[in-house]
Protein backbone atom coordinates (compact mmCIF):
# COMPACT_ATOMS: atom_id res chain seq x y z
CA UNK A 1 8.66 -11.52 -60.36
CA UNK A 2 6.17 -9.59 -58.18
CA UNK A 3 4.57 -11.53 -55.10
CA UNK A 4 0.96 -11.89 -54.55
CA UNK A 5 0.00 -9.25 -51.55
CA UNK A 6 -1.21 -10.97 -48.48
CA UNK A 7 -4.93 -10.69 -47.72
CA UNK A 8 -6.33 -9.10 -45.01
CA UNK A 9 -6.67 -11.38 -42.39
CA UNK A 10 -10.19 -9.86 -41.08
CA UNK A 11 -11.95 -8.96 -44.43
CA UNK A 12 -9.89 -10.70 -47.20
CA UNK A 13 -9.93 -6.94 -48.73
CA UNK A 14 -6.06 -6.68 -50.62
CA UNK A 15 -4.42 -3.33 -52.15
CA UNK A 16 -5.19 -4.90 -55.63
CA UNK A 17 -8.91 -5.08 -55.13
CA UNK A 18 -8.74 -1.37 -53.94
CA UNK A 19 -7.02 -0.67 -56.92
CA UNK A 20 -9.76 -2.08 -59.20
CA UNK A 21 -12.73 -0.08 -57.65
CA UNK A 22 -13.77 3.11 -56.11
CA UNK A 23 -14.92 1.45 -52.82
CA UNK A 24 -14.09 2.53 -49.84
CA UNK A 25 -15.11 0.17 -46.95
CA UNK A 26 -17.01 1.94 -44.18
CA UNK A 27 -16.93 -1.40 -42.27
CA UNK A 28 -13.87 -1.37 -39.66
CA UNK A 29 -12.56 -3.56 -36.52
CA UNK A 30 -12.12 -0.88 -34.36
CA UNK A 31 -11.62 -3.18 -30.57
CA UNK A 32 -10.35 -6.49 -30.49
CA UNK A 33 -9.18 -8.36 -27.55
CA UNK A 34 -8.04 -11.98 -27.20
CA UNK A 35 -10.33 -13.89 -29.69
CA UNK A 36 -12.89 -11.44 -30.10
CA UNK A 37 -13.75 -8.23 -31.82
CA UNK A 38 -16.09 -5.86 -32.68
CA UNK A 39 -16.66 -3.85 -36.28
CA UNK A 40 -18.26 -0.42 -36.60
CA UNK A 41 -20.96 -0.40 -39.44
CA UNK A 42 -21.25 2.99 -40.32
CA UNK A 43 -21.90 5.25 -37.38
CA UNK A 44 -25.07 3.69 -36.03
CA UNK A 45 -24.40 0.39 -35.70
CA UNK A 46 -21.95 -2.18 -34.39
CA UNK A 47 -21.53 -6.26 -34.92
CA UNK A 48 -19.65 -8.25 -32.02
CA UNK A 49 -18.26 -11.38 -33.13
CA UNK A 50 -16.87 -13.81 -30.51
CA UNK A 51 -15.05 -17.14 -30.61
CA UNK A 52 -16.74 -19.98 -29.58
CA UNK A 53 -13.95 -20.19 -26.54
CA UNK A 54 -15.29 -16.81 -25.11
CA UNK A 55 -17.99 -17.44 -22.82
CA UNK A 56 -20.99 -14.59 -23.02
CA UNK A 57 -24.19 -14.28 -21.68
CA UNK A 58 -24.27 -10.53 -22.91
CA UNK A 59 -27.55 -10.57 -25.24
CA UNK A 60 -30.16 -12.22 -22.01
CA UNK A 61 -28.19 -9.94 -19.32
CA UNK A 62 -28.94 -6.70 -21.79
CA UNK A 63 -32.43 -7.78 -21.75
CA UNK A 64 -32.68 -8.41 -18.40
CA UNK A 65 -31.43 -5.34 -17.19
CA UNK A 66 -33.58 -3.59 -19.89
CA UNK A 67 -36.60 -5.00 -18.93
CA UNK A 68 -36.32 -4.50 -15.50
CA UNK A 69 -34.21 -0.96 -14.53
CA UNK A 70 -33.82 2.19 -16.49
CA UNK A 71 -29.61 1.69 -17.21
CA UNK A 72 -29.11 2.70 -20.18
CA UNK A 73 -27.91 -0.27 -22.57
CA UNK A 74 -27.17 -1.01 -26.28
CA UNK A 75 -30.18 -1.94 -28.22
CA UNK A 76 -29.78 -5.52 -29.24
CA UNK A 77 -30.83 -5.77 -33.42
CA UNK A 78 -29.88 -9.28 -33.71
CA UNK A 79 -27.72 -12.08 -32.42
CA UNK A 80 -27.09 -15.86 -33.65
CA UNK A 81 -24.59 -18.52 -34.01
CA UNK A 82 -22.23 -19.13 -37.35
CA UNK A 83 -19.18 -21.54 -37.32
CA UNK A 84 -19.19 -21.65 -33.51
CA UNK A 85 -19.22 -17.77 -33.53
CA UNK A 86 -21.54 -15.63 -31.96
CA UNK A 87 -22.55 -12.07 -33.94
CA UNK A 88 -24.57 -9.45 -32.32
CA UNK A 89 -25.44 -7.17 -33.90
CA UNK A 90 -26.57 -3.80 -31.96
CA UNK A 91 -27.19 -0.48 -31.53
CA UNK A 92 -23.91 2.14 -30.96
CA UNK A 93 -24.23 3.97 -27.82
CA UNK A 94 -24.08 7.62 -27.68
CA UNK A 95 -21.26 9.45 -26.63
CA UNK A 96 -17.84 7.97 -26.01
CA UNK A 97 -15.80 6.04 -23.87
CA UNK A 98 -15.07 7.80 -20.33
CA UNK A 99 -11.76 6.34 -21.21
CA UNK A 100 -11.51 8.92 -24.10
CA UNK A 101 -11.93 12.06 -21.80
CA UNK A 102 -10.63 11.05 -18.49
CA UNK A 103 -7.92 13.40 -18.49
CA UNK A 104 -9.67 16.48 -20.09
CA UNK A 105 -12.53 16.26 -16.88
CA UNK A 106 -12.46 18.35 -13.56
CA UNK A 107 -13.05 17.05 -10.40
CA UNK A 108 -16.52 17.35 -10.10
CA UNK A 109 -17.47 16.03 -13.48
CA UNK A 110 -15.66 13.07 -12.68
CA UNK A 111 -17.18 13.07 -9.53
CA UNK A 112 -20.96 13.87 -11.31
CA UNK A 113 -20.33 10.59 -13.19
CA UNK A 114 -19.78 8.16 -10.70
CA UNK A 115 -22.74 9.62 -9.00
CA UNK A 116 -24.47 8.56 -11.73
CA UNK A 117 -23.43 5.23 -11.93
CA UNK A 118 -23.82 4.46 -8.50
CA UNK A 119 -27.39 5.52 -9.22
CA UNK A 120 -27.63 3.14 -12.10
CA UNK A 121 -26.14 0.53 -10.04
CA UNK A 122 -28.69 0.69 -7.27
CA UNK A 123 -31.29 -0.78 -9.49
CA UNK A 124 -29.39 -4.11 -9.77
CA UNK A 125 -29.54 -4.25 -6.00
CA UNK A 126 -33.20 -5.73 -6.05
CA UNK A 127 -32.44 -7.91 -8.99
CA UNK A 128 -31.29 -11.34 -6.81
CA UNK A 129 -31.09 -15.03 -6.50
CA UNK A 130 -30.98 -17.85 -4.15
CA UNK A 131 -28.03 -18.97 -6.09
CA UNK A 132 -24.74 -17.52 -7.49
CA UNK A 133 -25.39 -18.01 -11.23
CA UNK A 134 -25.78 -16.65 -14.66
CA UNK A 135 -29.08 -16.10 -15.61
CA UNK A 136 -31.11 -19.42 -16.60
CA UNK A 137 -28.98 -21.32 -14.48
CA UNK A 138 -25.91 -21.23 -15.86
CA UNK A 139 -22.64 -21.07 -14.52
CA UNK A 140 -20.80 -17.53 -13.86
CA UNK A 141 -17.33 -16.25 -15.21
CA UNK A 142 -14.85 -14.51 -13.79
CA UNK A 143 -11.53 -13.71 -13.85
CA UNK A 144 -10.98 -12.31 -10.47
CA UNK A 145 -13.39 -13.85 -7.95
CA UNK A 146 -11.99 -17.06 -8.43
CA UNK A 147 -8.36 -18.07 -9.36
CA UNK A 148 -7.94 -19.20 -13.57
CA UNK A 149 -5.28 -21.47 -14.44
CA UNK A 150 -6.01 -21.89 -18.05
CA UNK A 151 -4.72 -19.51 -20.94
CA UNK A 152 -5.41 -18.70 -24.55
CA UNK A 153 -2.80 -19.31 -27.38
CA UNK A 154 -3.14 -15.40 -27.07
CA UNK A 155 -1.71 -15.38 -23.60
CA UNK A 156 -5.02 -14.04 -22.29
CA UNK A 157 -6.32 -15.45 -18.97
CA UNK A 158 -9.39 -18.18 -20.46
CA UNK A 159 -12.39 -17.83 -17.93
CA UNK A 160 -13.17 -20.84 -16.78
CA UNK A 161 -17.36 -22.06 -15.48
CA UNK A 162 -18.15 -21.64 -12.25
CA UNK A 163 -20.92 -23.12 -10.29
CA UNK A 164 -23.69 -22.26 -9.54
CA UNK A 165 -23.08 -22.14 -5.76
CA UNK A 166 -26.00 -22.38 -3.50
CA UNK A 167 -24.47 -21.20 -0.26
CA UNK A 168 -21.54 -19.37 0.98
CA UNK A 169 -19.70 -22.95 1.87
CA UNK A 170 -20.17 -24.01 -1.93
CA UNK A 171 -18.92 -20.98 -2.89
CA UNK A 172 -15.97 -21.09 -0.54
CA UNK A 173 -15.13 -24.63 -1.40
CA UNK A 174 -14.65 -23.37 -4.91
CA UNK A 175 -12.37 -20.23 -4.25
CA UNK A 176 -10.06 -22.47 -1.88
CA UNK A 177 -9.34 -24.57 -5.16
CA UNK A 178 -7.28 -21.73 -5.97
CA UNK A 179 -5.06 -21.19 -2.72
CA UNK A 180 -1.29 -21.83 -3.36
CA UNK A 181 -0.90 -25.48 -2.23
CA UNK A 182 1.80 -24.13 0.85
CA UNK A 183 -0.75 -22.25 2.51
CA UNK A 184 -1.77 -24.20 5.83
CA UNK A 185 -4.38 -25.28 7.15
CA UNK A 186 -4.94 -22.85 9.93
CA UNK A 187 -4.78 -19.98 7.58
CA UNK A 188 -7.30 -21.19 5.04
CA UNK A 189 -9.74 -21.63 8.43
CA UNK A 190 -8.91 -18.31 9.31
CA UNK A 191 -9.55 -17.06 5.74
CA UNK A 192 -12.67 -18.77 5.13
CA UNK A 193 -13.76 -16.90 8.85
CA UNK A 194 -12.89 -13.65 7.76
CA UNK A 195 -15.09 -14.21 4.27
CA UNK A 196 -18.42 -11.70 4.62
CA UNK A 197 -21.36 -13.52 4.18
CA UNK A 198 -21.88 -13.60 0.26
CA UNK A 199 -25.67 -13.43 0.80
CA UNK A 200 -28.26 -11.98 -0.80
CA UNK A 201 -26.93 -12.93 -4.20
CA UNK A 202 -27.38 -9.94 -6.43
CA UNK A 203 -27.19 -9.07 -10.05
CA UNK A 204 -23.93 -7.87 -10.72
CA UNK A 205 -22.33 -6.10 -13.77
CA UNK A 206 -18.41 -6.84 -12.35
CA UNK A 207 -16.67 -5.00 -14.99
CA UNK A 208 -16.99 -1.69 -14.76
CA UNK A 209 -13.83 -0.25 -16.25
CA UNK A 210 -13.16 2.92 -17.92
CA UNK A 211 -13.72 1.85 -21.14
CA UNK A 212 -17.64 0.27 -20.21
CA UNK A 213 -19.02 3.56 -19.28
CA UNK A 214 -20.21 5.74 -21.91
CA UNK A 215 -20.64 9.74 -21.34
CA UNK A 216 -21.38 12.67 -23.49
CA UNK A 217 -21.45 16.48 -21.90
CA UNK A 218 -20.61 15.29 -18.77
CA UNK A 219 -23.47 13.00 -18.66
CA UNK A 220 -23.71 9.11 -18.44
CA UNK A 221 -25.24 7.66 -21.65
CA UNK A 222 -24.54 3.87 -21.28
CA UNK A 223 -23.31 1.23 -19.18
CA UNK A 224 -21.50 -1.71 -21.66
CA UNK A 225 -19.53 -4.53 -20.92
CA UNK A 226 -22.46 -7.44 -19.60
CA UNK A 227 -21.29 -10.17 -21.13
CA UNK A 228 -20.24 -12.01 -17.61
CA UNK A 229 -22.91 -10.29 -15.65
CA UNK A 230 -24.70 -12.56 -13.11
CA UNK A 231 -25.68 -12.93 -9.77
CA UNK A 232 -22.58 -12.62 -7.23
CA UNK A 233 -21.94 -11.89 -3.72
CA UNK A 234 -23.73 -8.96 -2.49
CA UNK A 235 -20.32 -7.34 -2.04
CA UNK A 236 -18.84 -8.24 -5.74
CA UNK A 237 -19.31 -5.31 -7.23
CA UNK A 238 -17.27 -3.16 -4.99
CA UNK A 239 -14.94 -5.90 -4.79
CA UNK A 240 -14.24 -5.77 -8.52
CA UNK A 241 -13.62 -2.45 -8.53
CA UNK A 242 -10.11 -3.34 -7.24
CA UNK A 243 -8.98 -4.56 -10.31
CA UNK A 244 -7.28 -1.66 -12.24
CA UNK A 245 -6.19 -1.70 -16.21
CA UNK A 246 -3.75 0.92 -15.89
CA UNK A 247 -3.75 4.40 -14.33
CA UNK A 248 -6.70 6.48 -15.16
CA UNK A 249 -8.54 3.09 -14.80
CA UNK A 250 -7.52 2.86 -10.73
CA UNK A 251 -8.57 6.53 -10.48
CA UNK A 252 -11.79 6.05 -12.05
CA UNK A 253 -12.58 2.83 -10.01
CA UNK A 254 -11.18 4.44 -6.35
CA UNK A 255 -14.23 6.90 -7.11
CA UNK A 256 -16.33 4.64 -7.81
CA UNK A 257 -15.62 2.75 -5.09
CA UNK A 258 -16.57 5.71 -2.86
CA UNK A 259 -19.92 6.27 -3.46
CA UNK A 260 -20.68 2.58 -3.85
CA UNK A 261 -22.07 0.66 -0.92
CA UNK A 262 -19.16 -0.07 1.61
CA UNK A 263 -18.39 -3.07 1.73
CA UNK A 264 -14.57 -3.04 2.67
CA UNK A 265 -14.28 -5.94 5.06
CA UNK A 266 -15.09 -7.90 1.94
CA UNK A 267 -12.49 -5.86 0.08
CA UNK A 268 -9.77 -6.30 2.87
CA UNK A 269 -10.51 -10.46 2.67
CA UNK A 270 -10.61 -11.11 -1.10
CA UNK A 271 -7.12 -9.07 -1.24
CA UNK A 272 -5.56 -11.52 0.59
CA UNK A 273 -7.39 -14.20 -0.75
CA UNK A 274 -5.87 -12.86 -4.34
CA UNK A 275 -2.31 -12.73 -3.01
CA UNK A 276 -2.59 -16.25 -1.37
CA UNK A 277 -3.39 -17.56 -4.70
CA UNK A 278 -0.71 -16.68 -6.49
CA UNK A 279 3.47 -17.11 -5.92
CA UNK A 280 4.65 -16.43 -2.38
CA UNK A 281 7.63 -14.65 -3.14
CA UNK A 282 5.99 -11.46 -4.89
CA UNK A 283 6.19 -11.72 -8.50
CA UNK A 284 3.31 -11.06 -11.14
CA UNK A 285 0.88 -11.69 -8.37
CA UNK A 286 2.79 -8.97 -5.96
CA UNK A 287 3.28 -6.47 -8.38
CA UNK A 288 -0.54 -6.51 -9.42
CA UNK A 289 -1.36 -6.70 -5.60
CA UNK A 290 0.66 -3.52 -5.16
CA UNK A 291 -2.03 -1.64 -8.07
CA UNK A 292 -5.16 -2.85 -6.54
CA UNK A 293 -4.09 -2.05 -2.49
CA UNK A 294 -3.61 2.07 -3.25
């Protein structure tokens, strides 16, 4: 008694359906992370779909930034809302992922590229706000400035609204939230001292990874990754750099970091801010503490 094969759980598509046709999908998931993933349509195109769970502001921020610098971005087709989903549907960038060549690059290509990106970057400097926000008011995500207690059923860290925050005290108030309840008094005082001033609050992309910078021939051809762009402190952005997914990703963002505008004071504060927030003793928090600090 033969079983009936299992459906695909992303397109329903089963090895007796193949069977019955000539077809051959050129539709394919090729990313997915947590709830969310993205399909290649062909060679030109791409759709994002998202879970309603995943907060992203990345359609606005792409036409912000388009409207208003010369980054290159993807070229949003269309987006809209279907069973508490959100599809976009947009434009592939040329090239590929600097993640994807990292390790065939000299030197000075590497070094070309962040170059390049700091020049992109530069033109979000301007962009500001008298608030720390998402664009239209909204609140900002992230994963990083501000402690996240909440997790998927996936295990993945679930970013949690923030704000907006109209001064550096606001903002302040809502980091301490995240302090391990041991820490003292004296030290948070000292910690909140030793915070930069946040101001002006400026446009900030705040993931910059490997995998969100797009080259081809040694050039830059897109910047991706805006879905929790916003305005942050001044000194986010080379904060967040800190933050490494694995190896090649902590070479990449030390330089970055060193043709970015220096803001290491900030740096040296929010690292101890991060390991203040999380278990005493060492631990996950340590370990990842270790990463970020060479």
């Amino acid at each position: 008694m033969s079983s009936t094969p299992t459906p695909c759980t992303a397109c329903s598509w089963t090895p007796e359906r193949q069977n019955h046709c000539n077809y051959k999908s050129h539709l394919k998931p090729f990313y997915e992370s947590g709830d969310r993933g993205i399909w290649s349509l062909g060679s030109k195109v791409i759709l994002k779909d998202r879970c309603p769970n995943h907060p992203t502001s990345e359609v606005p921020n792409i036409h912000f930034v388009q409207d208003r610098t010369c980054i290159p971005v993807p070229t949003i087709i269309e987006s809209w809302e279907e069973d508490k989903h959100t599809l976009t549907l947009m434009r592939r960038m040329p090239g590929q992922p600097l993640s994807n060549v990292w390790s065939e690059l000299n030197p000075n290509e590497k070094e070309t590229i962040a170059k390049q990106v700091d020049f992109y970057l530069h033109q979000l400097r301007s962009l500001q706000s008298d608030k720390i926000q998402c664009l239209g008011g909204r609140p900002v995500f992230s994963k990083y400035l501000f402690k996240n207690d909440s997790s998927s059923s996936s295990g993945e860290i679930t970013e949690i609204p923030r704000g907006p925050f109209a001064s550096d005290d606001e903002l302040w108030a809502e980091m301490e939230r995240g302090l391990d309840e041991r820490i003292p008094e004296a030290a948070r005082v000292r910690l909140r001292q030793r915070m930069p001033a946040a101001m002006p609050y400026t446009f900030t992309h705040g993931d910059l990874t490997i995998g969100n910078i797009m080259v081809e021939d040694g050039e830059v051809t897109g910047i991706i990754g805006w879905e929790t762009a916003g305005y942050f402190p001044v000194w986010w952005e080379y904060v967040a750099t800190s933050v490494p997914d694995g190896e090649e990703d902590r070479e990449w963002k030390m330089l970055l970091r060193w043709y970015l505008p220096d803001y290491s004071a900030a740096r040296e504060f929010w690292l101890e801010y991060w390991y203040l927030c999380r278990d005493l003793e060492g631990g996950r928090g340590g370990r990842l503490g270790d990463e970020m600090n060479d």
